[in-house]
N, C-alpha and C. Protein backbone atom coordinates (compact mmCIF):
# COMPACT_ATOMS: atom_id res chain seq x y z
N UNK A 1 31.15 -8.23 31.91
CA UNK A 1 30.19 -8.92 31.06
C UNK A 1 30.85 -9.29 29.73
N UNK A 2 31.33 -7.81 28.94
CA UNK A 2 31.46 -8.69 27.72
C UNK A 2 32.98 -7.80 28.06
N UNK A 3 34.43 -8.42 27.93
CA UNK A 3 35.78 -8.17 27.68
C UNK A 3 36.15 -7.65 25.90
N UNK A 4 36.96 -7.02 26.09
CA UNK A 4 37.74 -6.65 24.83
C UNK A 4 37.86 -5.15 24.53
N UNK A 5 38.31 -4.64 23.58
CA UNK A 5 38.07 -3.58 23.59
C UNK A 5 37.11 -3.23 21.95
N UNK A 6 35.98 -2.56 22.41
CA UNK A 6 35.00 -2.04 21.62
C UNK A 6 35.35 -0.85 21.14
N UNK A 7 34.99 -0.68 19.37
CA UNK A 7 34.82 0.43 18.31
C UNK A 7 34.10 -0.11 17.76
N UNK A 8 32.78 1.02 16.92
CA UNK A 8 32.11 0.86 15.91
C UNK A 8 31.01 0.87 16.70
N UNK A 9 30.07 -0.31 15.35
CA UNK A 9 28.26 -0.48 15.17
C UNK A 9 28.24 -1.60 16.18
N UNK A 10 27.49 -2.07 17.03
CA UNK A 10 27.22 -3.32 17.24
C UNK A 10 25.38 -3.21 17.58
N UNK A 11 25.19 -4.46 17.56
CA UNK A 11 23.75 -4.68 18.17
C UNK A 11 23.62 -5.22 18.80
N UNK A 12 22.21 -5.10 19.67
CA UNK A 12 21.89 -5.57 20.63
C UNK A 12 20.62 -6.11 20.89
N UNK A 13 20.37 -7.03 21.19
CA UNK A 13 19.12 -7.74 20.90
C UNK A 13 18.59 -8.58 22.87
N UNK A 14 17.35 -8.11 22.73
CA UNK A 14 16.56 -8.49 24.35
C UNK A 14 15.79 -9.46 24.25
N UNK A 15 15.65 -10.80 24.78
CA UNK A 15 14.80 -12.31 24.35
C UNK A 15 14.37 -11.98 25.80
N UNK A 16 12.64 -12.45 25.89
CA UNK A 16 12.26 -12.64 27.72
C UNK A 16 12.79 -14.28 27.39
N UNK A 17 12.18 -15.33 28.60
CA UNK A 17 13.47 -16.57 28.96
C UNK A 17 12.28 -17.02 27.91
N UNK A 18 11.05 -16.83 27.35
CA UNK A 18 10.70 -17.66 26.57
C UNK A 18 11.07 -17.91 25.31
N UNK A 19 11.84 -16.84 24.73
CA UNK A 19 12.49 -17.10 23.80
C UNK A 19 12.01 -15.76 22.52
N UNK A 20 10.97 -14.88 23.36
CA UNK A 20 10.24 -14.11 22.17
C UNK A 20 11.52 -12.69 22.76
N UNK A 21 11.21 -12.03 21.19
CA UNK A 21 12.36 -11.29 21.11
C UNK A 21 11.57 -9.98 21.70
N UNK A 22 12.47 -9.13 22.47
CA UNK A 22 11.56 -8.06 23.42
C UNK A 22 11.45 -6.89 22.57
N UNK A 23 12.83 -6.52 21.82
CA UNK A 23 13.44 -5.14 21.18
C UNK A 23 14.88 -5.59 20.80
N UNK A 24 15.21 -4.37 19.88
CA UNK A 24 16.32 -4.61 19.30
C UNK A 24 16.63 -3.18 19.03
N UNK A 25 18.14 -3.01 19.11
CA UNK A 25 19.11 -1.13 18.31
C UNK A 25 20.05 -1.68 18.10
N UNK A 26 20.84 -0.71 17.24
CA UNK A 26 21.82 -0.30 17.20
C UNK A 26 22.61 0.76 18.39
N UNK A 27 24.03 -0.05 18.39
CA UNK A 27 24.57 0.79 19.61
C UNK A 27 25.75 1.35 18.71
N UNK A 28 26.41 2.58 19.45
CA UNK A 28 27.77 3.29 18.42
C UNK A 28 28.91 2.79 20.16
N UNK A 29 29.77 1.56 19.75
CA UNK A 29 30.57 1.78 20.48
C UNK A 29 31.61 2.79 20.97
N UNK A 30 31.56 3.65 21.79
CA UNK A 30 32.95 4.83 21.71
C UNK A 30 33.91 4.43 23.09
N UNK A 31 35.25 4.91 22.93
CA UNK A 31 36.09 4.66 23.77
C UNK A 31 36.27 3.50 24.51
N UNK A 32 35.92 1.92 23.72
CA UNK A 32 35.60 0.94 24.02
C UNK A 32 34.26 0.40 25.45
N UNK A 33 33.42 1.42 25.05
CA UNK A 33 32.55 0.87 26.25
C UNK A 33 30.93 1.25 24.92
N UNK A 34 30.32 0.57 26.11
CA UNK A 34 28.81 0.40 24.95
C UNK A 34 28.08 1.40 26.23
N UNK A 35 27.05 2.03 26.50
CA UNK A 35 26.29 2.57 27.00
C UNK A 35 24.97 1.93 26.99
N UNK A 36 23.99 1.27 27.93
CA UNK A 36 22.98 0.92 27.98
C UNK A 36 21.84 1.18 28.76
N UNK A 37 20.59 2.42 28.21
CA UNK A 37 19.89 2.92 28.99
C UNK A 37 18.37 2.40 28.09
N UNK A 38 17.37 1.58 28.84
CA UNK A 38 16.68 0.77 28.07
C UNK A 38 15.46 1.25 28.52
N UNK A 39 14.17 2.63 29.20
CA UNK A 39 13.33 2.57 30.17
C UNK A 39 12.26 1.92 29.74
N UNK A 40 11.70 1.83 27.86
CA UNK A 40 10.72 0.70 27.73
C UNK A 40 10.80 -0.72 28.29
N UNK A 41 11.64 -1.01 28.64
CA UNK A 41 11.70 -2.61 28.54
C UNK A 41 11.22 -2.68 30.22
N UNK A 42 10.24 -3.38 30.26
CA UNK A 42 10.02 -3.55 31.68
C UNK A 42 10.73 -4.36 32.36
N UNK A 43 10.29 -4.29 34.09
CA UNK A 43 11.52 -4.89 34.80
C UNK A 43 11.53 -6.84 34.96
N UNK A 44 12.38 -7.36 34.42
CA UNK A 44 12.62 -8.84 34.82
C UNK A 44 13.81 -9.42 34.00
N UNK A 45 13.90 -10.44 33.69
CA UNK A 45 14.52 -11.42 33.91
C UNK A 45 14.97 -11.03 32.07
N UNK A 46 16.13 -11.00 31.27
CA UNK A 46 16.15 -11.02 29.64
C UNK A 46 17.29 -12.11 29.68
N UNK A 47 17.51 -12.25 28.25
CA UNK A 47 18.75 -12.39 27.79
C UNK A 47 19.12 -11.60 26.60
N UNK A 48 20.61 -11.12 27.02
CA UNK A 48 20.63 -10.11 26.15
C UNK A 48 21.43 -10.27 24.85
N UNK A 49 21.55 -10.33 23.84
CA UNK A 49 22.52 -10.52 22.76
C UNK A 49 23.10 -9.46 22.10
N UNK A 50 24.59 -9.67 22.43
CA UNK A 50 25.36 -8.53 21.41
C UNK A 50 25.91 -9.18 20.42
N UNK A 51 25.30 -8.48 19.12
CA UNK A 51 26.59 -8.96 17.96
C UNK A 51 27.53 -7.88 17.53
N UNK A 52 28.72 -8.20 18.00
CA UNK A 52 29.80 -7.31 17.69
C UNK A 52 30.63 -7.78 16.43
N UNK A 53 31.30 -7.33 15.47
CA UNK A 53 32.21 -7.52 14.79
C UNK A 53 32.11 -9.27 14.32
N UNK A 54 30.93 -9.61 13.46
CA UNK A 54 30.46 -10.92 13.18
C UNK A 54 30.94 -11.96 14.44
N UNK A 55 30.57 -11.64 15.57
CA UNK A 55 30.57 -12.52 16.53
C UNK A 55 29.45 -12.34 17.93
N UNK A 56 28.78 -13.50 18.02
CA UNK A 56 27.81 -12.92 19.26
C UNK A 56 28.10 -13.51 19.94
N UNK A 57 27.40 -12.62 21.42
CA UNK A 57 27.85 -13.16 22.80
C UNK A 57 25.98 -12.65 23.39
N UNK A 58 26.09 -13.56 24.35
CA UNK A 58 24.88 -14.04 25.08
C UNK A 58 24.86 -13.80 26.81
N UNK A 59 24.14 -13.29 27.11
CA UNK A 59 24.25 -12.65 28.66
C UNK A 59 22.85 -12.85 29.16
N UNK A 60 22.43 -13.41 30.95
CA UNK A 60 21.58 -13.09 31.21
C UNK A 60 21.34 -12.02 31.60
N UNK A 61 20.53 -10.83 32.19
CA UNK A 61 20.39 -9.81 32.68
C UNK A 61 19.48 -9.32 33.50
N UNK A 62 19.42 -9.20 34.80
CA UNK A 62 18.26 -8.70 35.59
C UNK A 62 18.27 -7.04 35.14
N UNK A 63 16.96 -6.74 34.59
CA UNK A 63 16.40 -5.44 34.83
C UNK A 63 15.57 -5.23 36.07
N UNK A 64 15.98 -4.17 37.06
CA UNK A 64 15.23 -3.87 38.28
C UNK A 64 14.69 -2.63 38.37
């Protein structure tokens, strides 16, 4: 999904496809990987946004 290698703060931000924003955290990157365990967010269709290190990246994501 997202390449490179991760340290630090980043965020993460959940849009449903209409465009309304679902939730939002803070994540602590360690050993270059992010961990993502979300059980409020119900199951369908997001897009997910990470802003890492003043740069964002954009992902769709099935939650099942």
């Amino acid at each position: 999904m997202f390449a490179g290698n991760l340290e630090g703060e980043a965020e993460l931000i959940f849009y449903n496809l209409a465009g309304k924003k679902m939730d939002s955290f803070k994540l602590d990157a360690r050993n270059g990987k992010l961990s993502i365990d979300h059980p409020q967010l119900p199951n369908g269709v997001y897009l997910m946004k990470l802003i890492y290190n003043g740069q964002e990246f954009t992902q769709k994501v099935i939650k099942k």
